[in-house]
Protein backbone atom coordinates (compact mmCIF):
# COMPACT_ATOMS: atom_id res chain seq x y z
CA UNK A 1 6.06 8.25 -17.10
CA UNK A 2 8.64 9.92 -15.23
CA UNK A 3 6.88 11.54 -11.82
CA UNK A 4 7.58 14.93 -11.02
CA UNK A 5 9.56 14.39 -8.01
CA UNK A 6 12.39 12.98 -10.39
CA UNK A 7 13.03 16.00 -11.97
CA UNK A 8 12.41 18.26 -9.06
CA UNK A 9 14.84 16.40 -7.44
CA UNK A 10 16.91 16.36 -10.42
CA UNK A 11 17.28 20.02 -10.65
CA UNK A 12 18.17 20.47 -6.79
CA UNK A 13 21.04 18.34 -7.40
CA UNK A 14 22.34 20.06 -9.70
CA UNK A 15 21.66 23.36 -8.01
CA UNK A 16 23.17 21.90 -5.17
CA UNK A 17 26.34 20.85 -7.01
CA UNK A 18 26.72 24.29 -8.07
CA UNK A 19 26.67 25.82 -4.80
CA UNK A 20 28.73 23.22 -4.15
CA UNK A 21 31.48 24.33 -6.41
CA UNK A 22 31.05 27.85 -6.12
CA UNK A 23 31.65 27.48 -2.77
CA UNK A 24 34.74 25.39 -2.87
CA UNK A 25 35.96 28.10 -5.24
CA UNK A 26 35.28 31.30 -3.20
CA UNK A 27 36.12 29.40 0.00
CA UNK A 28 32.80 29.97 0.96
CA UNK A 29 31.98 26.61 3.82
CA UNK A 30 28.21 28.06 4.20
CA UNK A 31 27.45 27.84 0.63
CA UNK A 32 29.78 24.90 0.40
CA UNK A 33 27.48 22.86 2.80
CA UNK A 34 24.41 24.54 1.52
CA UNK A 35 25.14 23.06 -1.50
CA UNK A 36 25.78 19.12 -0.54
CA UNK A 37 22.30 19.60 1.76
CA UNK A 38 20.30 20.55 -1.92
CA UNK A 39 22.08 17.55 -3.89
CA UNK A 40 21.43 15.22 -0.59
CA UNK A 41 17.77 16.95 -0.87
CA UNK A 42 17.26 15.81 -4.27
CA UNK A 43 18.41 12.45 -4.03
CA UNK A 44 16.32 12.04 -2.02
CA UNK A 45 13.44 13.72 -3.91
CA UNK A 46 14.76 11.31 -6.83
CA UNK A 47 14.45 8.20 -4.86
CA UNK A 48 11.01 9.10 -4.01
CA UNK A 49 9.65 10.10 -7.11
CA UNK A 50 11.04 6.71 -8.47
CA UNK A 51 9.17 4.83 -5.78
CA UNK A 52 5.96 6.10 -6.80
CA UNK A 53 6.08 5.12 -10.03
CA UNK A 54 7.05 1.75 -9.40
CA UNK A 55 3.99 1.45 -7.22
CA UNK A 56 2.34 3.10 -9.81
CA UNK A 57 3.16 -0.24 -12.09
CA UNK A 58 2.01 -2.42 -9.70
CA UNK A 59 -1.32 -0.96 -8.69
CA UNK A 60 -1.80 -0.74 -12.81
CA UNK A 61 -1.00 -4.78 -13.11
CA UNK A 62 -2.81 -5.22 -10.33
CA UNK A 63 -5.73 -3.63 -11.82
CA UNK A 64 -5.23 -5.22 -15.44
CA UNK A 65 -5.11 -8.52 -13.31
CA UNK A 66 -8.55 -8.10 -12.04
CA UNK A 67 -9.87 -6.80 -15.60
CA UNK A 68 -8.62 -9.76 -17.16
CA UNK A 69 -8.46 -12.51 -14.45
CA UNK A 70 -11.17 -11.70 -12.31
CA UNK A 71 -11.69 -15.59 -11.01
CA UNK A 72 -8.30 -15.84 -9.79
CA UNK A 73 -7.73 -12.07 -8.79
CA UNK A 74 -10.90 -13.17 -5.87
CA UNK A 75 -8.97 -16.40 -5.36
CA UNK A 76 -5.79 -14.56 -4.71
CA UNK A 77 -7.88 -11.87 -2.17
CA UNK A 78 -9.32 -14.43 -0.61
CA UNK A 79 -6.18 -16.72 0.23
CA UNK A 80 -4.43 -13.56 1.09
CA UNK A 81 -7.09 -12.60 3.68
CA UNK A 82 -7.46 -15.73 4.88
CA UNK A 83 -3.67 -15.87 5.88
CA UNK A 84 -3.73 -12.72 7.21
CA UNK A 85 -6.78 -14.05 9.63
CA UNK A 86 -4.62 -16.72 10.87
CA UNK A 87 -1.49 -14.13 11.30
CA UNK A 88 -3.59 -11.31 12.52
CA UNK A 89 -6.23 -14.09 15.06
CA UNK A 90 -4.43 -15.47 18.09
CA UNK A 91 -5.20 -19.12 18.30
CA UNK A 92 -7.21 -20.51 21.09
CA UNK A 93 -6.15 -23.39 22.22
């Protein structure tokens, strides 16, 4: 599933590459620089959007985890709270 912000950011770059050139071509530094901030913009927007749905994967094996293993997805909870106790807990002593 491809998230919105991929193709959002998608079209800004290629906006911005068009600005980009129309500005090189009419000499134009404003639009020029315009231009490389909208692809910069949707790189970013890209990298983002693909972000999200890799944490989208995760939190959906995650949850097909605890459907399917639900023994060992309270084992794994509980060992991983019990380290973060002992991370989280200064030690007296």
């Amino acid at each position: 599933m491809v998230d919105r912000n991929e193709i959002e950011g998608a079209l800004d770059k290629g906006v911005g590459r068009v600005k980009d050139a129309a500005g090189g071509l009419t000499g134009d530094l404003g639009l020029q620089a315009d231009g490389k901030v909208d692809q910069l913009q949707g790189h970013v927007q890209q990298e983002y959007g693909g972000v999200i749905d890799q944490l989208r994967d995760q939190v959906e094996e995650a949850a097909e985890l605890v459907r399917d293993r639900p023994l060992a997805a309270l084992g794994i909870a509980a060992g991983f709270g019990f380290v973060l106790g002992l991370l989280l807990v200064p030690s007296r002593g």
